[in-house]
Protein backbone atom coordinates (compact mmCIF):
# COMPACT_ATOMS: atom_id res chain seq x y z
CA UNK A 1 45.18 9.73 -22.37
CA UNK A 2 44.89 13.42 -23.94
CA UNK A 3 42.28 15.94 -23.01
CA UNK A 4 40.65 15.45 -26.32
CA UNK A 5 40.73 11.87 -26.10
CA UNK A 6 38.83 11.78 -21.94
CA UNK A 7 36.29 14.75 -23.63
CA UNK A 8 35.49 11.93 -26.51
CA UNK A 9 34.98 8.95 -24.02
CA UNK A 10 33.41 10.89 -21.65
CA UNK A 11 30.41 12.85 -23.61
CA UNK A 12 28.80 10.11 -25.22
CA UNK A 13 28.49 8.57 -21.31
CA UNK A 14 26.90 11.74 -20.60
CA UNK A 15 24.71 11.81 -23.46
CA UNK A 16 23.82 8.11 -22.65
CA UNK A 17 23.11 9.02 -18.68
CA UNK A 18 20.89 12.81 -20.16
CA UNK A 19 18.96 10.28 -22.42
CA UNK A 20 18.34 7.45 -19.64
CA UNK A 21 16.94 10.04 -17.59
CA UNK A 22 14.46 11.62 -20.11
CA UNK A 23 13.64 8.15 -20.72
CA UNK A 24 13.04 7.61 -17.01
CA UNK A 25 10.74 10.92 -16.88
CA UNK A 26 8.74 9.54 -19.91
CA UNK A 27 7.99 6.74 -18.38
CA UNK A 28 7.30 8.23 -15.49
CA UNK A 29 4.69 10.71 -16.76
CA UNK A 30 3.50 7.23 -18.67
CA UNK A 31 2.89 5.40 -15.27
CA UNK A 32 1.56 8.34 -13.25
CA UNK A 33 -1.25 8.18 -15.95
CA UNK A 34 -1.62 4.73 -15.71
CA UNK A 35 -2.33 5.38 -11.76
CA UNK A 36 -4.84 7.85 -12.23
CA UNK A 37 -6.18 6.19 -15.03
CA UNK A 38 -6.63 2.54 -13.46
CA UNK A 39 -8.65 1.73 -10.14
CA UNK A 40 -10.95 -0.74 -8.67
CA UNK A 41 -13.50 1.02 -10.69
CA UNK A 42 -13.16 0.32 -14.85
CA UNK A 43 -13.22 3.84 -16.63
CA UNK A 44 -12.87 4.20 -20.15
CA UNK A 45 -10.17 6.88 -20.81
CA UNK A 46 -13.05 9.25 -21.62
CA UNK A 47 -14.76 9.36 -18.46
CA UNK A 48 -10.89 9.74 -16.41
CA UNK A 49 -10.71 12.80 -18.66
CA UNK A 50 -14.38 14.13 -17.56
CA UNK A 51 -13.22 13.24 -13.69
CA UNK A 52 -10.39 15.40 -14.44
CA UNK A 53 -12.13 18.54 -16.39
CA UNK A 54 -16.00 18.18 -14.96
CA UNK A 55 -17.07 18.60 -11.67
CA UNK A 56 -20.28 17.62 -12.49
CA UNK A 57 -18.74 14.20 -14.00
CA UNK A 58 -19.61 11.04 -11.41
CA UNK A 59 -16.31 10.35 -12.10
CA UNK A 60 -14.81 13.59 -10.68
CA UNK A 61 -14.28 12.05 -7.09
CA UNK A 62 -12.77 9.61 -7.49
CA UNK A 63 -10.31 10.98 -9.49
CA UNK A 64 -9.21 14.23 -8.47
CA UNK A 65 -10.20 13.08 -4.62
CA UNK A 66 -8.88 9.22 -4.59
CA UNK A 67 -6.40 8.71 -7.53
CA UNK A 68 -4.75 12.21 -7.53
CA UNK A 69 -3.71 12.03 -4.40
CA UNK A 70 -3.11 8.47 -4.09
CA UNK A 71 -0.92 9.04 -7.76
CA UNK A 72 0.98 12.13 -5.86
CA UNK A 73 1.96 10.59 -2.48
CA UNK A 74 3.06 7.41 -4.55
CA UNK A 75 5.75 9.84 -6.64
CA UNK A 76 6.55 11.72 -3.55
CA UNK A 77 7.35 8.34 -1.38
CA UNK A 78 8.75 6.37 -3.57
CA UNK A 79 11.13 9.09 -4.61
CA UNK A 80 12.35 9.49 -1.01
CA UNK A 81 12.80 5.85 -0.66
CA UNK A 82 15.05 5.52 -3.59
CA UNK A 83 17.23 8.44 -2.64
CA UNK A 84 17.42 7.92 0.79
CA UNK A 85 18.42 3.93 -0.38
CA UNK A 86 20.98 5.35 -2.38
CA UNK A 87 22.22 7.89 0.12
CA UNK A 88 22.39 4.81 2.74
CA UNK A 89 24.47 2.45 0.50
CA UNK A 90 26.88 5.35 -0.68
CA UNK A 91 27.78 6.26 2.97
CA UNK A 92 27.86 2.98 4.25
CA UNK A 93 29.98 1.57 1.14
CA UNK A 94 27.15 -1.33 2.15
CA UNK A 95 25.44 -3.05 -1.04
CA UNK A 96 22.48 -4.23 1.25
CA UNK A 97 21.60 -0.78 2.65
CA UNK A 98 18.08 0.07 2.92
CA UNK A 99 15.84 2.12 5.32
CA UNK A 100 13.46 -0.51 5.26
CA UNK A 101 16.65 -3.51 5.85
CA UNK A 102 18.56 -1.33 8.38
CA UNK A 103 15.28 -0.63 10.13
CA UNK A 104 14.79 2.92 9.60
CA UNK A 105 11.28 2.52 8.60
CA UNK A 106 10.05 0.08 11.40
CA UNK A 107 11.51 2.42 13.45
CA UNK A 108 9.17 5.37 12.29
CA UNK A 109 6.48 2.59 12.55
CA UNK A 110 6.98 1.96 16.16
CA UNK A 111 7.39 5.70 17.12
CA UNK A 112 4.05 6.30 15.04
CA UNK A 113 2.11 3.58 16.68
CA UNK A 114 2.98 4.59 19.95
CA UNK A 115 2.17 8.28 19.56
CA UNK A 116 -1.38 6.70 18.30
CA UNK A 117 -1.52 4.34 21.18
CA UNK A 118 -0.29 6.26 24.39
CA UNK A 119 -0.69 10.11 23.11
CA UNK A 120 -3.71 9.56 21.28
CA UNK A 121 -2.30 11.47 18.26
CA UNK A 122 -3.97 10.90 14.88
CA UNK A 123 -3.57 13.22 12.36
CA UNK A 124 -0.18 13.56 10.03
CA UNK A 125 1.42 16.36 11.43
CA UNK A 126 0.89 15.18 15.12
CA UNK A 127 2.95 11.68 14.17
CA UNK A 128 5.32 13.41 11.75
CA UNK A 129 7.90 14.22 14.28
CA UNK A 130 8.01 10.82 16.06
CA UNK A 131 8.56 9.17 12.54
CA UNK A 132 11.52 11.09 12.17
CA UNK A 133 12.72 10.58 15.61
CA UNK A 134 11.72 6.43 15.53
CA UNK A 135 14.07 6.43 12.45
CA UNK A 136 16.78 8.55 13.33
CA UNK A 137 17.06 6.12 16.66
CA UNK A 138 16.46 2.83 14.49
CA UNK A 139 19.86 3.98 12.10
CA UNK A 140 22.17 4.86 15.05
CA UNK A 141 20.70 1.42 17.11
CA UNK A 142 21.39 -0.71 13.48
CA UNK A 143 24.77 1.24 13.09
CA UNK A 144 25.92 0.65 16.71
CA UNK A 145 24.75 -3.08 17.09
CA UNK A 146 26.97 -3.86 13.96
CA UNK A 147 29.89 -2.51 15.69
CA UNK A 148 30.42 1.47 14.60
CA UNK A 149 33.19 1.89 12.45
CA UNK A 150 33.86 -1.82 12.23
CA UNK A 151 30.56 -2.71 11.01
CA UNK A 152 31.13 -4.73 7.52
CA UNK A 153 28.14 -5.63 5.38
CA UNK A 154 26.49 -8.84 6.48
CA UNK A 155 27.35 -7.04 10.20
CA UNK A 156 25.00 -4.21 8.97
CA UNK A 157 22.33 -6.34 7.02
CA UNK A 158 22.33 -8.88 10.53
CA UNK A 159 21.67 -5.77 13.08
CA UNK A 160 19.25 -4.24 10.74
CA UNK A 161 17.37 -7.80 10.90
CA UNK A 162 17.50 -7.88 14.44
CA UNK A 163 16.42 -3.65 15.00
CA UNK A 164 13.44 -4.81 12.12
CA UNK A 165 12.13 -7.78 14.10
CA UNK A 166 12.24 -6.20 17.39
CA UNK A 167 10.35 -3.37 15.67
CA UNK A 168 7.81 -5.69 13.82
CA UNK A 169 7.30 -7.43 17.42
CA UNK A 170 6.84 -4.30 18.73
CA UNK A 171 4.11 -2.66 16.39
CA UNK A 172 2.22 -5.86 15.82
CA UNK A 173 2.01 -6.47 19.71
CA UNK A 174 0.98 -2.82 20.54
CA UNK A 175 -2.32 -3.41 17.85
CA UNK A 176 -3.45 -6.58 19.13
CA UNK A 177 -3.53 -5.33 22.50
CA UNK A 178 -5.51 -2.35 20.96
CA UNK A 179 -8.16 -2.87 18.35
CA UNK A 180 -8.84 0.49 17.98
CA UNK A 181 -5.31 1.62 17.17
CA UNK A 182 -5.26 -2.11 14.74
CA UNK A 183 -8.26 -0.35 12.86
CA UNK A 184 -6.97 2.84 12.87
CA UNK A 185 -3.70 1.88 11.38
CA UNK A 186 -4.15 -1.97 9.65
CA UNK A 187 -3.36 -0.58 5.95
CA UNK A 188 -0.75 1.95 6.95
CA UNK A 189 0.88 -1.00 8.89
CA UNK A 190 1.33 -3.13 5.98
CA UNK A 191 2.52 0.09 3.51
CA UNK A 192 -0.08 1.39 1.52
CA UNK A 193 -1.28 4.49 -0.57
CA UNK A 194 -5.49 4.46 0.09
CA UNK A 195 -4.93 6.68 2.82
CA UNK A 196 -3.69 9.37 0.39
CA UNK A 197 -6.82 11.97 0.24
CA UNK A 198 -6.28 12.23 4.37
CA UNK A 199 -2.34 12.98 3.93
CA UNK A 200 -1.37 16.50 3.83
CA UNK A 201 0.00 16.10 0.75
CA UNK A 202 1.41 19.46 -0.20
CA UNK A 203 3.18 19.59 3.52
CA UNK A 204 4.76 15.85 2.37
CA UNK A 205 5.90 16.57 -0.77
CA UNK A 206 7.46 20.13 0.27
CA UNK A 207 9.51 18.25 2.73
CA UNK A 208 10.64 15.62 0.68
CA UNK A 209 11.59 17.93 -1.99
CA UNK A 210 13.92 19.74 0.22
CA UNK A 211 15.48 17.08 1.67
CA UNK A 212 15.76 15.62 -1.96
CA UNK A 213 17.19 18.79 -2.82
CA UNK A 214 19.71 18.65 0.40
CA UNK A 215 20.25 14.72 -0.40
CA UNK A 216 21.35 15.28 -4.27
CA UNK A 217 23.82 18.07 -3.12
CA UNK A 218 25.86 15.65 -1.01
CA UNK A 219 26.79 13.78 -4.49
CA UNK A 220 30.28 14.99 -4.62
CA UNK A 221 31.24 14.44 -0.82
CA UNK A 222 29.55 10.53 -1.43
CA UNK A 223 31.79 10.48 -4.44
CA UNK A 224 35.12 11.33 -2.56
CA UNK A 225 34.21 9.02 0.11
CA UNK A 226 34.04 6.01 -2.13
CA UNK A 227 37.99 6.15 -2.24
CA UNK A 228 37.76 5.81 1.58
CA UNK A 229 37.82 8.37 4.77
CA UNK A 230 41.47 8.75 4.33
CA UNK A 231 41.38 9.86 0.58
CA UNK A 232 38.24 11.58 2.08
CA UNK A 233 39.75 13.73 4.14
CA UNK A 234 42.45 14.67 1.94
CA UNK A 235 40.14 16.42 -0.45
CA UNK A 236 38.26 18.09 1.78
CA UNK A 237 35.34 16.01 3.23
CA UNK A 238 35.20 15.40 6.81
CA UNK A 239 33.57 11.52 6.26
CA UNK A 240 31.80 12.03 10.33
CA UNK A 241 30.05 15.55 9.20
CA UNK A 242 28.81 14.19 5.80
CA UNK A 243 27.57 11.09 7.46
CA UNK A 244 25.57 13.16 9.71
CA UNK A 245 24.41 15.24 7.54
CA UNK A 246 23.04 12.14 5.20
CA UNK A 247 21.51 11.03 8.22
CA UNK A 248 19.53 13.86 8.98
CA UNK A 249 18.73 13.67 5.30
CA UNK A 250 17.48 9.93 5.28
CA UNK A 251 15.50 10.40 8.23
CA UNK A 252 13.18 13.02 6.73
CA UNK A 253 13.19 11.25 3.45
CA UNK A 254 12.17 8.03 5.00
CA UNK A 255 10.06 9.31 8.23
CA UNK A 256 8.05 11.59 6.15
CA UNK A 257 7.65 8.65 3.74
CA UNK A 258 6.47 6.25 6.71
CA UNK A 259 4.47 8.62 8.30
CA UNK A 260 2.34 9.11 5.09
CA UNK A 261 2.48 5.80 3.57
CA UNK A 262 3.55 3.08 6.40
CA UNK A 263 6.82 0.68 6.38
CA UNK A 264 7.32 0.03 2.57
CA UNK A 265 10.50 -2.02 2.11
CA UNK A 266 13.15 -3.54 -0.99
CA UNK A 267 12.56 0.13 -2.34
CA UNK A 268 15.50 1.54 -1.58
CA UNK A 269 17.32 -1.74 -2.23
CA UNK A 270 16.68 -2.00 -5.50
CA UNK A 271 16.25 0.90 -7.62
CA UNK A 272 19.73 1.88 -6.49
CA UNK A 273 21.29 -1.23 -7.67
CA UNK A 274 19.09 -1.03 -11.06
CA UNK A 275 20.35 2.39 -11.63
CA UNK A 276 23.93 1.96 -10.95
CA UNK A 277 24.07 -0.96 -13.37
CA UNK A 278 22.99 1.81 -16.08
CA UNK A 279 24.78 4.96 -14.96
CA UNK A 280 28.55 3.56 -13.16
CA UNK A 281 29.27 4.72 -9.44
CA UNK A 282 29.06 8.13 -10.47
CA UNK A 283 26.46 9.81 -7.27
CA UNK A 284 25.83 13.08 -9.75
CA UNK A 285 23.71 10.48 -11.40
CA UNK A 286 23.05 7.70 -9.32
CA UNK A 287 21.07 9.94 -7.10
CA UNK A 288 18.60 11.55 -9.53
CA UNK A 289 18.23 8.64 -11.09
CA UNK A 290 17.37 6.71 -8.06
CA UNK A 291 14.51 9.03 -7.14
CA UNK A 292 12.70 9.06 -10.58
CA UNK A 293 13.55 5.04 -10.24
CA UNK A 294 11.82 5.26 -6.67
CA UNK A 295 9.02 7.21 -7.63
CA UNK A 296 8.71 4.65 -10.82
CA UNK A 297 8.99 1.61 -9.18
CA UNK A 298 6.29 2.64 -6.66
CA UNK A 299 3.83 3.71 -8.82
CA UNK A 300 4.33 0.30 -10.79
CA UNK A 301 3.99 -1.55 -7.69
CA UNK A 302 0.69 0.25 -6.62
CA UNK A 303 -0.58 -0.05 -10.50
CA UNK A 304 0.07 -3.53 -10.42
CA UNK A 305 -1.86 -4.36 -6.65
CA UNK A 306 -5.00 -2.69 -8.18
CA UNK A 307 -5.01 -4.80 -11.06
CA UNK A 308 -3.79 -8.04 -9.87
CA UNK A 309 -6.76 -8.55 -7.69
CA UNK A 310 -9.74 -6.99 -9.18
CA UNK A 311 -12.52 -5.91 -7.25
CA UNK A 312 -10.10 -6.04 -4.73
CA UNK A 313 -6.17 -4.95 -4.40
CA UNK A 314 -3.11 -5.34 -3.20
CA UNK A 315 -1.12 -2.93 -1.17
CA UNK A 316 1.82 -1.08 -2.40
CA UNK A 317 3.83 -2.45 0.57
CA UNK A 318 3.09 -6.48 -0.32
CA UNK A 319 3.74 -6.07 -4.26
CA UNK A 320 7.28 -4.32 -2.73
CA UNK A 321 8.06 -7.07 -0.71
CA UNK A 322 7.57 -10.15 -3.18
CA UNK A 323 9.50 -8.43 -6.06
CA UNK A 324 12.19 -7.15 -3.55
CA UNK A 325 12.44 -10.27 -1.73
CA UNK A 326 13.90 -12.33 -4.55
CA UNK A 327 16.12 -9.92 -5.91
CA UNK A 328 17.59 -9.37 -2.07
CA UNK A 329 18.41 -13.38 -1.67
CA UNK A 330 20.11 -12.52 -5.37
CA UNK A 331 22.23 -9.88 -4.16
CA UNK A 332 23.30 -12.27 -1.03
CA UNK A 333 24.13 -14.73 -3.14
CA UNK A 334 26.08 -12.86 -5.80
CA UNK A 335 27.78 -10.84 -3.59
CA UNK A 336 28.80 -13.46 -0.91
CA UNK A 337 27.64 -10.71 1.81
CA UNK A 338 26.43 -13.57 3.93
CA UNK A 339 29.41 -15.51 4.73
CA UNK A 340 30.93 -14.29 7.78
């Protein structure tokens, strides 16, 4: 094929992926209204407007106090989640890869939890740094149960069961025993973003930016070590320094997720697998498109809890699971990951 010919082909793909992604921003800007806009309260859209421009408005806080915030750690999470989902499945070559499957977020749950229960720590910043060290420990336990190197996808999707439920066991057993942690933490257990106005929020989203930023720069390593570690390391990329470095990468993006918002799973699973359907393997744009997907598909989620149950609502982390659910028996099925 001639230069001219490959240049032809190859910019009306890129004009495709450029318009996909202003497409995904629209509708992003489109939900993130939607959030502020839609509560357990009704509000015509003139009164959200007053809560946003009047401080005298009754409607003031509860939206810049309850839905800003709630609206802002729901982009900042959710975009973490779907990067750090895509980063997982790209250096894993594993289709099922997840931090919430592979039990990287139970295990920022359990390390939470037990700084609450046995340190008496409360506040964000006191639990941030057991998040990320619960889910660094929960990846290398899932990676090393399902046989290092030799671990093949239903290996990987089995041990991250297994890390998940012992987790699970783990958290649940550690609030019964102690009410006062269970009411501390019973929405944060199950994933959800009413918490928000008592998260730090310009301390989460800084970090999750820059690990974004780190995780998006890794796109042409992950790209070289689709062909393999072999083909890897002839161009360049030393496959055990890049996985490293995408772990340290995912555990920020998912701890600092956790810590703010509790163990939200099927994120990570399946924006990536949306996005790649629409952009090819390419991770120069599966990446950026799986954050904005993230941070889409979360605020959706939460949107949709509020409404579905009017006066009351469902968390982010349930409306997660029962669309993710379903579309994870899919993949099993389609794929054949399952049969050992």
């Amino acid at each position: 094929m001639s230069t001219a010919t490959a240049t032809s082909t190859s910019a009306p793909q890129r004009a495709r992926r450029v318009t996909g992604l202003l497409a995904l921003t629209a509708a992003l800007v489109v939900l993130a209204a939607l959030s502020v806009a839609l509560g357990a309260r009704a509000m015509s859209m003139g009164e959200v407007w007053a809560g946003l421009a009047d401080t005298a408005s009754d409607a003031y806080p509860v939206v810049t106090e309850l839905r800003l915030p709630r609206t802002a750690l729901g982009l900042a999470a959710g975009a973490a989640l779907g990067l750090s989902g895509a980063l997982m499945q790209a250096m894993t070559r594993n289709p099922l890869a997840d931090p919430g499957l592979l039990g990287v977020n139970t295990g920022a749950a359990a390390a939470v939890v037990s700084a609450v229960h046995f340190l008496g720590l409360s506040t964000f910043g006191a639990t941030l740094g057991f998040a990320w060290l619960g889910a660094a420990a929960a990846a290398v336990a899932c990676y090393l149960i399902a046989g290092a190197a030799a671990a093949t996808p239903a290996r990987l999707a089995l041990a991250g069961a297994a890390v998940t439920a012992a987790g699970l066991a783990y958290v649940s057993a550690i609030q019964i025993l102690d009410t006062a942690t269970l009411e501390q933490m019973r929405f944060w257990s199950v994933g959800s973003l009413v918490n928000a106005h008592n998260v730090p929020l310009g301390i989460v989203v800084g970090l999750i930016a820059a690990a974004a930023a780190a995780g998006v720069l890794l796109s042409r390593p992950l790209n070289a070590l689709a062909l393999g570690d072999a083909s890897a390391t002839g161009l360049g990329v030393d496959p055990r320094v890049l996985r490293i470095a995408g772990i340290a990468v995912i555990t920020v993006l998912a701890g600092t997720a956790t810590a703010a918002c509790g163990p939200i799973v099927f994120v990570g699973l399946v924006v990536p697998h949306i996005v790649r359907a629409y952009t090819g393997p390419d991770q120069n744009w599966v990446l950026p498109y799986s954050a904005l997907g993230g941070a889409a598909f979360m605020l959706a989620a939460d949107v949709l809890g509020r409404v579905a149950a009017r006066p009351a609502e469902l968390q982010v982390g349930i409306v997660c699971a029962v669309v993710g659910g379903p579309f994870f028996l899919y993949l099993i099925n389609r794929r054949k990951v399952a049969r050992l």
